[in-house]
C-alpha atoms as a PDB file:
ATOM      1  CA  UNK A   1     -31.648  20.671  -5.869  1.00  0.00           C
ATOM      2  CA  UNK A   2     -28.959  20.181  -3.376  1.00  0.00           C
ATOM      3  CA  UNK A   3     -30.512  17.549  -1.467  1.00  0.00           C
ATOM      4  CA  UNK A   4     -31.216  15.535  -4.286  1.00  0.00           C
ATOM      5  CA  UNK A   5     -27.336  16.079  -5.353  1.00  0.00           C
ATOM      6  CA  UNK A   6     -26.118  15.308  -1.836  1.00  0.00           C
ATOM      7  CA  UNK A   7     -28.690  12.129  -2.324  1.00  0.00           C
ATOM      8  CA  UNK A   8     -27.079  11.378  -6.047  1.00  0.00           C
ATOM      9  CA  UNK A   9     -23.655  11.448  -4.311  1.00  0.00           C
ATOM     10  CA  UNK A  10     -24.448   9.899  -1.266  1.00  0.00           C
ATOM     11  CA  UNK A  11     -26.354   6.633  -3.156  1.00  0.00           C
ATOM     12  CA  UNK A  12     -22.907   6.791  -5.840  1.00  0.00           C
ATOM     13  CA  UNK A  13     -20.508   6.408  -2.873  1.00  0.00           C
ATOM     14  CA  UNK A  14     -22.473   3.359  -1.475  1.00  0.00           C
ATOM     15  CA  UNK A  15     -22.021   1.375  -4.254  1.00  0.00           C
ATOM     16  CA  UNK A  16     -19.719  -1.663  -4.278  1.00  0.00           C
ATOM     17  CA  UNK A  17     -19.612  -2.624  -7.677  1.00  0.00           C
ATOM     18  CA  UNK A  18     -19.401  -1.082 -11.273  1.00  0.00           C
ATOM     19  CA  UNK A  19     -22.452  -1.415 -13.421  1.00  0.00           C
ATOM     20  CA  UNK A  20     -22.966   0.062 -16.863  1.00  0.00           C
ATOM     21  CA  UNK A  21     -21.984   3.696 -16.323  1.00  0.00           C
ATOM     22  CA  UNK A  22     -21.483   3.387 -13.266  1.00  0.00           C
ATOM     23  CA  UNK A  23     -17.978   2.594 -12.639  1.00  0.00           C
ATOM     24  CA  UNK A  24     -15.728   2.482 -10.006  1.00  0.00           C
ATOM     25  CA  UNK A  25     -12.320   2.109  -9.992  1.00  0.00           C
ATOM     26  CA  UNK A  26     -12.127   0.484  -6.359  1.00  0.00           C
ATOM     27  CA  UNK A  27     -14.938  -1.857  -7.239  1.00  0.00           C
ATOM     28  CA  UNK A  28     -14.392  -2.382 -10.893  1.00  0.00           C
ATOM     29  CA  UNK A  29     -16.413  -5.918 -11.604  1.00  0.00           C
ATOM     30  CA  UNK A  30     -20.473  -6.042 -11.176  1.00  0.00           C
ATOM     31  CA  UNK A  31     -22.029  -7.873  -8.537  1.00  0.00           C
ATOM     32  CA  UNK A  32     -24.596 -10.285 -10.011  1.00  0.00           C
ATOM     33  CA  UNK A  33     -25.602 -10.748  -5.703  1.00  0.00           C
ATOM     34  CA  UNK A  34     -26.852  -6.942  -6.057  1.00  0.00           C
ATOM     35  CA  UNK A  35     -29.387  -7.558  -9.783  1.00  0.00           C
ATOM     36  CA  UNK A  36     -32.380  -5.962  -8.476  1.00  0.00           C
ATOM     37  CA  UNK A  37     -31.401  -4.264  -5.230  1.00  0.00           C
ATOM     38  CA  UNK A  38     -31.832  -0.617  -5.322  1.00  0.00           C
ATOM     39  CA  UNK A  39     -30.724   2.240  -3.434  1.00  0.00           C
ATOM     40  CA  UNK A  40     -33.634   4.294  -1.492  1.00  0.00           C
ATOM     41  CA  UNK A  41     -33.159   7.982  -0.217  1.00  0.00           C
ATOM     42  CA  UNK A  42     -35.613   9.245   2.177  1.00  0.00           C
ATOM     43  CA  UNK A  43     -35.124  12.472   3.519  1.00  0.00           C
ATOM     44  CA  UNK A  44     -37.079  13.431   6.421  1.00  0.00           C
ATOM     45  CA  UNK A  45     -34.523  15.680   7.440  1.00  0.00           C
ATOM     46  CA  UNK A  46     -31.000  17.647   6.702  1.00  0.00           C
ATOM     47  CA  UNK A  47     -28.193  15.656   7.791  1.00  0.00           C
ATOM     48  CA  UNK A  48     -24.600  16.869   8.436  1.00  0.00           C
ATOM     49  CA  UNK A  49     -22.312  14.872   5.820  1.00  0.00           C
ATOM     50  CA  UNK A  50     -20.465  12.467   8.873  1.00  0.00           C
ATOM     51  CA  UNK A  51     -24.238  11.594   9.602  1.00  0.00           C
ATOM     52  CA  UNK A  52     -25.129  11.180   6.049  1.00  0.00           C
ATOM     53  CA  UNK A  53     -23.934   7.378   6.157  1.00  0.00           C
ATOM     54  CA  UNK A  54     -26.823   6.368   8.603  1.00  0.00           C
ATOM     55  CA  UNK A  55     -29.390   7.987   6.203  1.00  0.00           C
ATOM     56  CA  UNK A  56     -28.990   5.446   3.355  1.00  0.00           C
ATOM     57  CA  UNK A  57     -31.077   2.860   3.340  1.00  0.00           C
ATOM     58  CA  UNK A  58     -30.706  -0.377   1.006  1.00  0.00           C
ATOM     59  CA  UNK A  59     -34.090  -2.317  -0.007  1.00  0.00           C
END
């Protein structure tokens, strides 16, 4: 369970926009450029949080 937290978090922190529930107060408008792009988490292996950034991948 605290992978897929550290995954939750990780994906949250990405974003750079606010959508629905999502809100951020440093990116507080939505993004229309970003409908239908998604956030994938693959983890093929535990990764130290200042190497956590190179993990995320955006499809």
């Amino acid at each position: 369970m605290l992978l897929v937290a550290q995954g939750v978090t990780l994906a949250a922190l990405s974003r750079t926009e606010s959508r629905g529930g999502h809100f951020r107060e440093d990116f507080p408008d939505r993004d229309a450029a970003l409908d239908g792009v998604h956030s994938l988490l693959r983890a093929t292996a535990v990764v130290a949080p200042q190497q956590a950034s190179e993990v995320l991948i955006h499809a």
